[in-house]
C-alpha atoms as a PDB file:
ATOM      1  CA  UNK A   1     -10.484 -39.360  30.931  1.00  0.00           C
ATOM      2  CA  UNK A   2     -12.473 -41.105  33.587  1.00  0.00           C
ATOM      3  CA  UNK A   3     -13.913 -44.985  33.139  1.00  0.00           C
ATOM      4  CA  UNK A   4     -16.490 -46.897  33.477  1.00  0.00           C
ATOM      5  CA  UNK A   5     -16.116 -50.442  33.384  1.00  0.00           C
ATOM      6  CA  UNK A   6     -18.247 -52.822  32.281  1.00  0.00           C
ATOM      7  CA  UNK A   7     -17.616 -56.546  33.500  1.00  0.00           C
ATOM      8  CA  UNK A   8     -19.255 -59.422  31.682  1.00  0.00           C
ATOM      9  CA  UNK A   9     -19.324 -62.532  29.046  1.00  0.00           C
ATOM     10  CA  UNK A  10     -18.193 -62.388  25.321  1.00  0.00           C
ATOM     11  CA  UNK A  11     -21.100 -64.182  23.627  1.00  0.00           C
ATOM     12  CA  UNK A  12     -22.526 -64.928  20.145  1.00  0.00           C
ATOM     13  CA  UNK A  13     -26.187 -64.640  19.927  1.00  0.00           C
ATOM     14  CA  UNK A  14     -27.799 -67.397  17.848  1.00  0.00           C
ATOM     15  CA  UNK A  15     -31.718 -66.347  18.294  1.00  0.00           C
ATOM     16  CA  UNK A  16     -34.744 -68.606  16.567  1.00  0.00           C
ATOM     17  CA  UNK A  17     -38.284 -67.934  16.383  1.00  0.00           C
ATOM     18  CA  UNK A  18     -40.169 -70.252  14.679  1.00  0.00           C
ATOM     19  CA  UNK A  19     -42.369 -69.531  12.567  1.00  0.00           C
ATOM     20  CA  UNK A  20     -45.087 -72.565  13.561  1.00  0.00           C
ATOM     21  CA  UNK A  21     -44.846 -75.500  16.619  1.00  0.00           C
ATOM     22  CA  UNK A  22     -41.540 -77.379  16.353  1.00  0.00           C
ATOM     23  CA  UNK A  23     -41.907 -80.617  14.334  1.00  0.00           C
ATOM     24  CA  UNK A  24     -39.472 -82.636  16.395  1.00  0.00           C
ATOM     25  CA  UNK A  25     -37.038 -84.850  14.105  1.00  0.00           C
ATOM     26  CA  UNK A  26     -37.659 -82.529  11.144  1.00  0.00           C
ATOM     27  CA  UNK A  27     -37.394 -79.252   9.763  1.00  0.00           C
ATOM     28  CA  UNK A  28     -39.462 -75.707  11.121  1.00  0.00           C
ATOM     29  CA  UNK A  29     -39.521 -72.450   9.089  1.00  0.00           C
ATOM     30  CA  UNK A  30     -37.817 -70.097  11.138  1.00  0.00           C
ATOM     31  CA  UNK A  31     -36.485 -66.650  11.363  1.00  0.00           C
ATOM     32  CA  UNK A  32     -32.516 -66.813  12.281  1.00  0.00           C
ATOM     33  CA  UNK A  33     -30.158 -63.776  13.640  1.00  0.00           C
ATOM     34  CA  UNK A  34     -26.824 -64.159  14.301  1.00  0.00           C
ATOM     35  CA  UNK A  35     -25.838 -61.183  16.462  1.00  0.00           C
ATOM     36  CA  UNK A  36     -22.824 -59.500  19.113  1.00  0.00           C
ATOM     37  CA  UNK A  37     -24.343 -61.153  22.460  1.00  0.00           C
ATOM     38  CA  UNK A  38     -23.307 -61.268  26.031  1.00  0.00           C
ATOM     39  CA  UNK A  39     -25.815 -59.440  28.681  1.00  0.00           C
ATOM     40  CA  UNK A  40     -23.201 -57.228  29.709  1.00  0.00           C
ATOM     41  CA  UNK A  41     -21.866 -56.195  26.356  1.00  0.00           C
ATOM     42  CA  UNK A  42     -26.010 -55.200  25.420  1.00  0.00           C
ATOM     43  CA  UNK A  43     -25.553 -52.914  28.822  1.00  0.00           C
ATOM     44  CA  UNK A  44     -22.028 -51.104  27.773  1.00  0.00           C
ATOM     45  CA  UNK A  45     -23.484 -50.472  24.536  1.00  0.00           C
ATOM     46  CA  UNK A  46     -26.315 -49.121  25.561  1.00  0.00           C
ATOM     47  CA  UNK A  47     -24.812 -47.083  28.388  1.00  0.00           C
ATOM     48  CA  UNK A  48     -22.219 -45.744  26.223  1.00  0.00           C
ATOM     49  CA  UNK A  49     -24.644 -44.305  23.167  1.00  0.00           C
ATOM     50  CA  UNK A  50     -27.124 -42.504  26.323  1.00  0.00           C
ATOM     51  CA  UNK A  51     -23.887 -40.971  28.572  1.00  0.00           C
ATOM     52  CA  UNK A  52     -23.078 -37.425  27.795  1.00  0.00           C
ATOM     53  CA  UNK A  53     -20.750 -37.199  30.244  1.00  0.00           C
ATOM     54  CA  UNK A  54     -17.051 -37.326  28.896  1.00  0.00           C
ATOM     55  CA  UNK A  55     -15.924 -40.977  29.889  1.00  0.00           C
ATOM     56  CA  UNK A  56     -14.629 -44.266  28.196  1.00  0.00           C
ATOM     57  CA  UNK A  57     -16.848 -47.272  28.410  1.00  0.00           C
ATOM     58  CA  UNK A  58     -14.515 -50.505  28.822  1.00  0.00           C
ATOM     59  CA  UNK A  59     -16.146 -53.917  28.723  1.00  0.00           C
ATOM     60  CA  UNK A  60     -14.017 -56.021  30.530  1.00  0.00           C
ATOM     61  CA  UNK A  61     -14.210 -60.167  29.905  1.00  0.00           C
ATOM     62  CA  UNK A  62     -12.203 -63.278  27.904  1.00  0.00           C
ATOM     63  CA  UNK A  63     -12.905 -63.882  24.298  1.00  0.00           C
ATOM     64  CA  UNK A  64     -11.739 -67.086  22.218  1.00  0.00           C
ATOM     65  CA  UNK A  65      -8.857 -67.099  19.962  1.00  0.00           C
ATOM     66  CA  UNK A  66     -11.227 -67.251  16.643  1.00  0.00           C
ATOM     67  CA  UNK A  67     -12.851 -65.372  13.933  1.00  0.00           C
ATOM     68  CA  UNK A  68     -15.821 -64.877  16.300  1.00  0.00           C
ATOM     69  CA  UNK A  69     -13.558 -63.147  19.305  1.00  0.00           C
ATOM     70  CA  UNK A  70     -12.321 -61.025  17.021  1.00  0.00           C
ATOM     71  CA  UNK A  71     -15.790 -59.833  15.423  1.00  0.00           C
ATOM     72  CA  UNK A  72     -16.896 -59.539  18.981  1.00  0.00           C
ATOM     73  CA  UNK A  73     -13.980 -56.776  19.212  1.00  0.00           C
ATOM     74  CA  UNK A  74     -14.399 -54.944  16.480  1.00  0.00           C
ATOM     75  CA  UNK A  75     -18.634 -54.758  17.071  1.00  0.00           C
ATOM     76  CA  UNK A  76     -17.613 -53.145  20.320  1.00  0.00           C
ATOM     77  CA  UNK A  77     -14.989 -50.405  19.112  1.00  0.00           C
ATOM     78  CA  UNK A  78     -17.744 -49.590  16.263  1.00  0.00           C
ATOM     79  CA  UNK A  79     -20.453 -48.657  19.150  1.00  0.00           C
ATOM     80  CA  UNK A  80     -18.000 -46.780  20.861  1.00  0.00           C
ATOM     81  CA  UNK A  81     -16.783 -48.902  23.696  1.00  0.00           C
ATOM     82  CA  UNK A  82     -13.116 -49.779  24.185  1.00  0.00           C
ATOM     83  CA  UNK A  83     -12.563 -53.637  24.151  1.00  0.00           C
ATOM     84  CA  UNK A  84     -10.232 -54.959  26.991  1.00  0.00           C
ATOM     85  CA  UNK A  85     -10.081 -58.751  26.295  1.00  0.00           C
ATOM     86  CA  UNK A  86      -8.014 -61.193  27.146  1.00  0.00           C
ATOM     87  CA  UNK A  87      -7.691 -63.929  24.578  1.00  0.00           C
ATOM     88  CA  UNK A  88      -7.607 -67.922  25.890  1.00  0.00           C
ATOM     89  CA  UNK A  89      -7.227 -70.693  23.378  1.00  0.00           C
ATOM     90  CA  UNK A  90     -10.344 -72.075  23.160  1.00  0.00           C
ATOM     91  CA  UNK A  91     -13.590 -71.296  21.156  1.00  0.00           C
ATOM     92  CA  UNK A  92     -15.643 -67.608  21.765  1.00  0.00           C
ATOM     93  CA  UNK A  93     -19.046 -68.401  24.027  1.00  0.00           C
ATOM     94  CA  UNK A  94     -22.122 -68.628  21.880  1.00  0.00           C
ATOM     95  CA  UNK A  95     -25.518 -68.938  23.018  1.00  0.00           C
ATOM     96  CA  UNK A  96     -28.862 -69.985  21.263  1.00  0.00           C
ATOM     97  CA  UNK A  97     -32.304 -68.229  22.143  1.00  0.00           C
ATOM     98  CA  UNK A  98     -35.388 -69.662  20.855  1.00  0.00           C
ATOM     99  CA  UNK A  99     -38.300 -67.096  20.989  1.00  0.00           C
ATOM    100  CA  UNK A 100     -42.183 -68.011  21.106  1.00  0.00           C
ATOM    101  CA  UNK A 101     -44.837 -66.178  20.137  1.00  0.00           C
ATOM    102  CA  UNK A 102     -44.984 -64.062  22.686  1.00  0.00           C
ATOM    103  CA  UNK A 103     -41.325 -62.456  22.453  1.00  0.00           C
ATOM    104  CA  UNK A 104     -39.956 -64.819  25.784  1.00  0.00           C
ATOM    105  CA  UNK A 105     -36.794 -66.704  25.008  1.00  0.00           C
ATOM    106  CA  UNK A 106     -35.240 -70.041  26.339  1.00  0.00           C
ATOM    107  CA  UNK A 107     -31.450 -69.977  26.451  1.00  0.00           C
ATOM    108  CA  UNK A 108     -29.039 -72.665  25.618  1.00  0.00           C
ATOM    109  CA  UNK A 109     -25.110 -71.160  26.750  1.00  0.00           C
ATOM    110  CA  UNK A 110     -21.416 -72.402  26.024  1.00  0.00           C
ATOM    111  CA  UNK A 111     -19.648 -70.123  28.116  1.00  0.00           C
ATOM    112  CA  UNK A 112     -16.072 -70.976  26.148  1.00  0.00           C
ATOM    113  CA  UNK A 113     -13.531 -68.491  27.081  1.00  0.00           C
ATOM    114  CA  UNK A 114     -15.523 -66.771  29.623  1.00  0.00           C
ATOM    115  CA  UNK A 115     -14.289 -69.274  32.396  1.00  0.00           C
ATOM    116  CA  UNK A 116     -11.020 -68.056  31.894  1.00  0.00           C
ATOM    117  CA  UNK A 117     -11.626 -64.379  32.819  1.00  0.00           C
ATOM    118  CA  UNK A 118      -9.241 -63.144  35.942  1.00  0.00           C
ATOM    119  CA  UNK A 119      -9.660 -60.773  38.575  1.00  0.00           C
ATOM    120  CA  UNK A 120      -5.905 -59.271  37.169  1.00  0.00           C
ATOM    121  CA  UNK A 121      -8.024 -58.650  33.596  1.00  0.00           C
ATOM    122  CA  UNK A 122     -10.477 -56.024  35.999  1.00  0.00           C
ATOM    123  CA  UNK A 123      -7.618 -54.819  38.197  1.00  0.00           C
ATOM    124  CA  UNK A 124      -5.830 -53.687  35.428  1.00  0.00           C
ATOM    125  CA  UNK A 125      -8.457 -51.255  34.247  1.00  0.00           C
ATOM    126  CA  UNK A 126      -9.326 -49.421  37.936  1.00  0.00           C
ATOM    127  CA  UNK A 127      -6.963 -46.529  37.587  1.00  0.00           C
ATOM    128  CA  UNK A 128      -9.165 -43.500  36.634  1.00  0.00           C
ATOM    129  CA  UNK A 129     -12.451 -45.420  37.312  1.00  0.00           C
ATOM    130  CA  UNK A 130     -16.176 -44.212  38.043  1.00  0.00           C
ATOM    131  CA  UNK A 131     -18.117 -46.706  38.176  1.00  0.00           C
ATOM    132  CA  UNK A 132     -17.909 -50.778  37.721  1.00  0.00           C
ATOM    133  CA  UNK A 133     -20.888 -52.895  36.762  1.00  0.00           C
ATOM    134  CA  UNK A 134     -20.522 -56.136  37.079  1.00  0.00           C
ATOM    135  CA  UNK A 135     -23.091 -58.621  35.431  1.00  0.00           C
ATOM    136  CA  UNK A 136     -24.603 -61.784  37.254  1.00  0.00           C
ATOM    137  CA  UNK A 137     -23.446 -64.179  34.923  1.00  0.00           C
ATOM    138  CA  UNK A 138     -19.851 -63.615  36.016  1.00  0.00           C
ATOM    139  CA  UNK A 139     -20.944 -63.474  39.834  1.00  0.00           C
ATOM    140  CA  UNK A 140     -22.771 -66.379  39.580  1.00  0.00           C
ATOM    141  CA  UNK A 141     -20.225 -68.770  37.510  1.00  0.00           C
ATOM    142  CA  UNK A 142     -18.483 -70.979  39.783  1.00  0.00           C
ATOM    143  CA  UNK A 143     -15.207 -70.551  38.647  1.00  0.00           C
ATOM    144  CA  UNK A 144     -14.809 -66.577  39.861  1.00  0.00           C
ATOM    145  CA  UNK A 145     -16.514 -67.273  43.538  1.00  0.00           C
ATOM    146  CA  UNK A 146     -13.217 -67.103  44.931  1.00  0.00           C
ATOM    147  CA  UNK A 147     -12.585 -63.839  43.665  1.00  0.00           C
ATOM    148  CA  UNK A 148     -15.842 -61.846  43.083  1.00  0.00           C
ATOM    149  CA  UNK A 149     -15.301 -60.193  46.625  1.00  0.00           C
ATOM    150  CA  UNK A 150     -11.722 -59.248  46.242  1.00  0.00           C
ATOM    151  CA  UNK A 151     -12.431 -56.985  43.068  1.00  0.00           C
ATOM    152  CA  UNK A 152     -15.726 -55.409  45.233  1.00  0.00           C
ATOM    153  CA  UNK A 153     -13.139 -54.800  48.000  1.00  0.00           C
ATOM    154  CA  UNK A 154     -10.955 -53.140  45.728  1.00  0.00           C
ATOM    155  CA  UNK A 155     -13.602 -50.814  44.230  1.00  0.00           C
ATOM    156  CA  UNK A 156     -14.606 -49.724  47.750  1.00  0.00           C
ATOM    157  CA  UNK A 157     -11.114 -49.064  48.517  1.00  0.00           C
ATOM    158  CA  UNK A 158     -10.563 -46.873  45.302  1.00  0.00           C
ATOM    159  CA  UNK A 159     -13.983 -45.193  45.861  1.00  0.00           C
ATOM    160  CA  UNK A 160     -15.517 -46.601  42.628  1.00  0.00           C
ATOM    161  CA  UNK A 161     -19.601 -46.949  42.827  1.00  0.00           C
ATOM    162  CA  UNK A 162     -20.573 -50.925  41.735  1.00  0.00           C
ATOM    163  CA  UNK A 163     -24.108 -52.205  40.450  1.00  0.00           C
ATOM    164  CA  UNK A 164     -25.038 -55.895  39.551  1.00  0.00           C
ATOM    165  CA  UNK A 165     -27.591 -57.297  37.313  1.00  0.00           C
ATOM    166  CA  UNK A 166     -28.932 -60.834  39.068  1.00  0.00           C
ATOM    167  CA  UNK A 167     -29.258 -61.634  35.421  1.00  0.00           C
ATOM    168  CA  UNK A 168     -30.857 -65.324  35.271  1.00  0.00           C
ATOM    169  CA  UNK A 169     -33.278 -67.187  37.958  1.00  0.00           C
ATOM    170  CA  UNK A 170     -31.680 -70.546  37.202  1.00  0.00           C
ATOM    171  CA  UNK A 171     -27.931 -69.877  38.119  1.00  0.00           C
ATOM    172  CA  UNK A 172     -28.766 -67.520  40.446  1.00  0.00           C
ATOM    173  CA  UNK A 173     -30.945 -70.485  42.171  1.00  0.00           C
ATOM    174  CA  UNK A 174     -28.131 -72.788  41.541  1.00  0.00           C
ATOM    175  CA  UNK A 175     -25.547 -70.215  43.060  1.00  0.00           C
ATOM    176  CA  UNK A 176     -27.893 -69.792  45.954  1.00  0.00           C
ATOM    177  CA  UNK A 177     -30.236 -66.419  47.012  1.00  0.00           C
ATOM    178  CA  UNK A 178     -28.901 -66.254  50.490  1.00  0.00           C
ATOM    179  CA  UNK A 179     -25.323 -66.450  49.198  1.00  0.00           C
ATOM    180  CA  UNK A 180     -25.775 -64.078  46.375  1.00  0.00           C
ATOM    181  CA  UNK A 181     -26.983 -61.058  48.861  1.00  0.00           C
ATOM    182  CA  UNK A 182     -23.878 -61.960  51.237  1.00  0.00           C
ATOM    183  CA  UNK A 183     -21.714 -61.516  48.635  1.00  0.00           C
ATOM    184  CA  UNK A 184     -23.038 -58.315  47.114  1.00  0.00           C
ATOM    185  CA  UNK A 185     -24.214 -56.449  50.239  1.00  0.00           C
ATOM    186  CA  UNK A 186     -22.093 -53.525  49.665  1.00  0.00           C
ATOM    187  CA  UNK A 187     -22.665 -53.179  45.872  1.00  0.00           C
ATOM    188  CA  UNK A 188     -24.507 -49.873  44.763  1.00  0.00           C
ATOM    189  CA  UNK A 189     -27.307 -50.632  42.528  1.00  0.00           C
ATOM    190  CA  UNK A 190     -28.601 -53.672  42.126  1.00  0.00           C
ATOM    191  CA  UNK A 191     -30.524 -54.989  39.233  1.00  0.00           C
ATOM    192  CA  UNK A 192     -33.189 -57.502  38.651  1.00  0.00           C
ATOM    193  CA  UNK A 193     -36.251 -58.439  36.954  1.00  0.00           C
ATOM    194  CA  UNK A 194     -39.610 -59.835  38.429  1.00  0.00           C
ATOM    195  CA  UNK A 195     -38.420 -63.728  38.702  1.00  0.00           C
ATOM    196  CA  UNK A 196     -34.687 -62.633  40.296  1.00  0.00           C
ATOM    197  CA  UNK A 197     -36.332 -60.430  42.315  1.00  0.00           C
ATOM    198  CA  UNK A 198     -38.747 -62.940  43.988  1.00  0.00           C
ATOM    199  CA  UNK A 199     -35.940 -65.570  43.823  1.00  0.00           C
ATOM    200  CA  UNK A 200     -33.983 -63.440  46.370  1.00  0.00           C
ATOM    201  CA  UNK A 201     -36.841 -62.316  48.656  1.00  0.00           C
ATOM    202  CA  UNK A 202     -39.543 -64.695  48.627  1.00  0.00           C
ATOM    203  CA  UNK A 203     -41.997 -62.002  47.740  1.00  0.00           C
ATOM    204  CA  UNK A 204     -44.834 -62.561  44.839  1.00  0.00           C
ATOM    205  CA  UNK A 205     -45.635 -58.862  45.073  1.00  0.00           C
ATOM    206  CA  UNK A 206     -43.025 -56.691  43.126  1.00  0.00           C
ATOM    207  CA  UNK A 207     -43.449 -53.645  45.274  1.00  0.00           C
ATOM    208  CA  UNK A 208     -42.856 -55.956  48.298  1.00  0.00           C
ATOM    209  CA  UNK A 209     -40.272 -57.614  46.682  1.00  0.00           C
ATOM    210  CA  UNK A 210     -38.913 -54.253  45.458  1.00  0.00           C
ATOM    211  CA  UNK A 211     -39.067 -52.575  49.669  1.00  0.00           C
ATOM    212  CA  UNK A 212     -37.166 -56.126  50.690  1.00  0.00           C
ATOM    213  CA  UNK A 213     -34.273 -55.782  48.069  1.00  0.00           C
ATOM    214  CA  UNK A 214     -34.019 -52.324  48.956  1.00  0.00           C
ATOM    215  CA  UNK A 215     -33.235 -52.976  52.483  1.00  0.00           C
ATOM    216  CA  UNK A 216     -29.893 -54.598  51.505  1.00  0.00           C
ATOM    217  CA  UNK A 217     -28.853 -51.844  48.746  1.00  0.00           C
ATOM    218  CA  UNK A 218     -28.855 -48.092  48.357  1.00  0.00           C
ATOM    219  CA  UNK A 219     -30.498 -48.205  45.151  1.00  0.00           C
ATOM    220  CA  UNK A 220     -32.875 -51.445  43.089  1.00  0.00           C
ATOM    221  CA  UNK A 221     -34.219 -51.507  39.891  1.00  0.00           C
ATOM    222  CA  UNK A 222     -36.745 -54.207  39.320  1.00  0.00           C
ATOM    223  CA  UNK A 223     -37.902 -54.362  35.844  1.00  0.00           C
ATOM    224  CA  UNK A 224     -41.631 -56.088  34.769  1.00  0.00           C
ATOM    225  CA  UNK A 225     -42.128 -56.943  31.082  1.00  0.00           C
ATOM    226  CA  UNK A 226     -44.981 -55.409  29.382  1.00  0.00           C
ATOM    227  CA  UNK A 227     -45.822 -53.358  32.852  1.00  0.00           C
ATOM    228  CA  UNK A 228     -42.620 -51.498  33.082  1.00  0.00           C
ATOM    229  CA  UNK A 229     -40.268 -51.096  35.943  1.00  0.00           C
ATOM    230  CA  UNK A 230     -40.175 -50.105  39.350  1.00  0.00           C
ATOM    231  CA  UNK A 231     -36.837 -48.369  41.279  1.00  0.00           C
ATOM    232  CA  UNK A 232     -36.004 -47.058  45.112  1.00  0.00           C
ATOM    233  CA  UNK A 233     -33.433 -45.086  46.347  1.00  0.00           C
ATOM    234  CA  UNK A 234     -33.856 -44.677  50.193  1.00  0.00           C
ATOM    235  CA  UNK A 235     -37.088 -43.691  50.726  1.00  0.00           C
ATOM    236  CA  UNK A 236     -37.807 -42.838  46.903  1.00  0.00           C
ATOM    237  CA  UNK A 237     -39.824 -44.868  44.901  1.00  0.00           C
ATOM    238  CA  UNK A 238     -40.533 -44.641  41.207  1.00  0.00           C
ATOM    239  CA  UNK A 239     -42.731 -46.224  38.683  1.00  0.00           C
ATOM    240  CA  UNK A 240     -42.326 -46.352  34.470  1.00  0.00           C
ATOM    241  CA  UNK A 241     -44.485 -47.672  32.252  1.00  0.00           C
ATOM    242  CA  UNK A 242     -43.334 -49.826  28.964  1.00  0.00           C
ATOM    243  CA  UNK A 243     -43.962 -47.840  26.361  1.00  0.00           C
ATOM    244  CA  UNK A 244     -43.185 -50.993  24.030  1.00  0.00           C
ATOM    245  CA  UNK A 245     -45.198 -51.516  20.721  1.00  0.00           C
ATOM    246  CA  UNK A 246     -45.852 -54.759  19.098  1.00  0.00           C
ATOM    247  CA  UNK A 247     -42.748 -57.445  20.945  1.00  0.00           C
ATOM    248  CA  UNK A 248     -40.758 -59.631  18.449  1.00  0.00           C
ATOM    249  CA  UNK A 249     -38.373 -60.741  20.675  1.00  0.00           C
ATOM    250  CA  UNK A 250     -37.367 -59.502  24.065  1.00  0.00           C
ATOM    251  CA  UNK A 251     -33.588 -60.441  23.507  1.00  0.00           C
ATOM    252  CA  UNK A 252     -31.353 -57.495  25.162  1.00  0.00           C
ATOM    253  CA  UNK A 253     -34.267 -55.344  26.566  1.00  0.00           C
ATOM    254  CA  UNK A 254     -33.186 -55.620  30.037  1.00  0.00           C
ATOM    255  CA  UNK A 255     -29.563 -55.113  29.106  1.00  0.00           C
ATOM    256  CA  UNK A 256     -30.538 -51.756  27.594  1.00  0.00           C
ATOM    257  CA  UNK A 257     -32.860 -50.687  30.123  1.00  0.00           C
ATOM    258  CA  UNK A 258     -29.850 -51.316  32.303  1.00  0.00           C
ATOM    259  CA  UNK A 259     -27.249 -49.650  30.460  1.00  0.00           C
ATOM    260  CA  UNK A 260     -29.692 -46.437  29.832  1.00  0.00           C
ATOM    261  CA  UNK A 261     -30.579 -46.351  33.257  1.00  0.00           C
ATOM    262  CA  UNK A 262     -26.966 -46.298  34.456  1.00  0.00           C
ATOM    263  CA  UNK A 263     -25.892 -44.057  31.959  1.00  0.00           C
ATOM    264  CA  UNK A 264     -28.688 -41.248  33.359  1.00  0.00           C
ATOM    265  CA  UNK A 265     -27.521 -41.804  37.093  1.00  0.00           C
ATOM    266  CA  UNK A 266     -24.188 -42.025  36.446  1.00  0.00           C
ATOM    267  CA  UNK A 267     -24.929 -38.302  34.071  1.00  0.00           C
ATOM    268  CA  UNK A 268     -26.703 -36.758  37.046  1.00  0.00           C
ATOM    269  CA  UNK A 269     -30.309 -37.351  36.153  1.00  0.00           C
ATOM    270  CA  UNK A 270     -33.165 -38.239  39.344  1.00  0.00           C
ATOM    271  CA  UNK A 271     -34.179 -42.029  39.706  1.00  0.00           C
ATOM    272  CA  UNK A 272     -37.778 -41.254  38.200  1.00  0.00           C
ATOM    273  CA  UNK A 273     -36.107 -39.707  34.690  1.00  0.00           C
ATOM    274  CA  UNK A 274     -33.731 -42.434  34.582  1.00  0.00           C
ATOM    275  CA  UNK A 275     -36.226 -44.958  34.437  1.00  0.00           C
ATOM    276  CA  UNK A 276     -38.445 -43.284  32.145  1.00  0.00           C
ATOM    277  CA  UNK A 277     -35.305 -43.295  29.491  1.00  0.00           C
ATOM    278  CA  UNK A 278     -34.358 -46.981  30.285  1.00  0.00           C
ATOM    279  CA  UNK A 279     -38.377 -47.921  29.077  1.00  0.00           C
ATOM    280  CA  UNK A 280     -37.846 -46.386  26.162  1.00  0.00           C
ATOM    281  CA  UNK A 281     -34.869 -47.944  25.193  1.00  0.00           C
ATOM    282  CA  UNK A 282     -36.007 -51.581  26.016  1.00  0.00           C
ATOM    283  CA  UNK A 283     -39.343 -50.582  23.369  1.00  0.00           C
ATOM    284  CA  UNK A 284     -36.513 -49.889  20.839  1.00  0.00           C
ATOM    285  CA  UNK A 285     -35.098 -53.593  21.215  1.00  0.00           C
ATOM    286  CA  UNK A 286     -38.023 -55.768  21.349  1.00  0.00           C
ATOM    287  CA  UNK A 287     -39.321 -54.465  17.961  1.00  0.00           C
ATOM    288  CA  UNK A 288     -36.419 -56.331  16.493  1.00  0.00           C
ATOM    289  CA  UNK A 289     -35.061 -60.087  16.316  1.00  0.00           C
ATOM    290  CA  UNK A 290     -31.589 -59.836  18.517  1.00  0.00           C
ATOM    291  CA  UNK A 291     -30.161 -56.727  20.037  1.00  0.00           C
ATOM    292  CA  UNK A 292     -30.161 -53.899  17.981  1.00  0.00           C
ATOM    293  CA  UNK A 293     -27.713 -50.620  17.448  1.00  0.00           C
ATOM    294  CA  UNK A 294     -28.543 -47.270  19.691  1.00  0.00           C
ATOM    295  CA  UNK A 295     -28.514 -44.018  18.540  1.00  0.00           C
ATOM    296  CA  UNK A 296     -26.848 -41.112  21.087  1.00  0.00           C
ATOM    297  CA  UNK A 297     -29.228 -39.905  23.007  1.00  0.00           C
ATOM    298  CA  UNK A 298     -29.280 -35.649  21.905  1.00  0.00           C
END
């Protein structure tokens, strides 16, 4: 059977909304999940439960040797996606969201194993592939600069189609905009939301922003919040609206707007379609507090 790999962290989600205004030095009523995180793990589960095409979804990345590596395992192989995770001896990444009223987070990250993830640990799970998405947060950590280009070079060479998510403004300011689209100019699909997007092209406007992007890869996805999402292939462009209801927390929408999306290309399906299906599977995540399960698309 053919493969798609999915390349990212192995995170636990610790996400907070408070229920009033912090009281600094004391304690706040607050709503607490603790939930399977990691941006790219949110994408291969949600590409895995909308592809109808036979193929195995493989998330590719390093977990801890702990309790919380091993839940992380078993979370995936329960949504359908094969685990390939190397183990290194130190604690499982975690991450803590707090959530305002309005369903934005701020993110607090321990990346823990994830710095030890190898380019061998992707290698070793080409033969057979489709199609390799790679998320930004393993671009854009320092310690896999050297070899973020090699394993592109590789996919080219094997034929596989690539796509990125940019992920995160701040470490993709950090890692630098100029730098970023050097090293991903012959990637596939590229992914980004509203701030990423401006980040790379100096553009306020998303449709300008959106015709830049799009002159450095085949295909963009830009996605908006509460207005939806814009796409171009070529000379294509394509608009979706949200179709969100009421926004608890906005944890994992992108990821499964992402994963959705992919999982319609990757089946076939026309840009416009795709995008449609990705908005309506990002409404199904912020209703909730964390990421939530998918159901197979019929």
């Amino acid at each position: 059977m053919t493969r798609i790999l999915v390349i990212g962290d192995v995170m636990w989600d610790v996400v907070v909304r408070p229920h009033e205004p912090l009281a600094v030095g004391s304690d706040t009523p607050s709503s607490i999940a603790v939930t399977r995180g990691g941006a790219a793990a949110n994408v291969a589960v949600a590409l895995r439960a909308a592809l109808t095409q036979p193929a195995d979804v493989v998330y590719v990345g390093c977990r801890g040797a702990d309790a919380m590596g091993e839940r992380f395992e078993r979370e995936l192989e329960r949504a359908g996606v094969v685990p390939a995770l190397p183990t290194a001896s130190v604690a499982t990444g975690t991450l803590v969201s707090m959530v305002d009223e309005r369903g934005d987070r701020t993110m607090l990250t321990d990346r823990g194993a994830n710095a030890y993830l190898t380019p061998e640990a992707i290698t070793a799970q080409l033969d057979d592939c489709r199609h390799v998405h790679l998320s930004g947060y393993t671009v854009l950590a320092a310690e896999n600069r050297t070899w973020i280009a090699d394993v592109l070079a590789e996919c080219r060479a094997r034929g596989v189609t690539t796509s990125v998510d940019a992920c995160s403004w701040k470490p993709l300011s950090a890692f630098g905009p100029a730098a970023f689209l050097q090293l991903l100019a012959e990637v596939d699909v590229l992914f980004a939301n509203r701030d990423e997007a401006g980040l790379l092209t100096d553009e306020v406007a998303s449709n300008h922003a959106l015709a830049v992007l799009a002159r450095s890869f085949p295909e963009v996805v830009m996605t908006l919040g509460a207005e939806g999402a814009l796409a171009q292939r070529g000379d294509l462009t394509a608009t979706a609206a949200s179709v969100a209801g009421a926004v608890l927390d906005t944890t994992g929408a992108g990821d499964a707007a992402t994963g959705t999306y992919l999982a319609w290309r990757l089946d076939g399906h026309d840009v416009a379609p795709s995008l449609r299906a990705a908005m309506v599977a990002a409404a199904t995540v912020v209703a909730g507090l964390g990421s939530v399960p998918f159901a197979p698309r019929s």
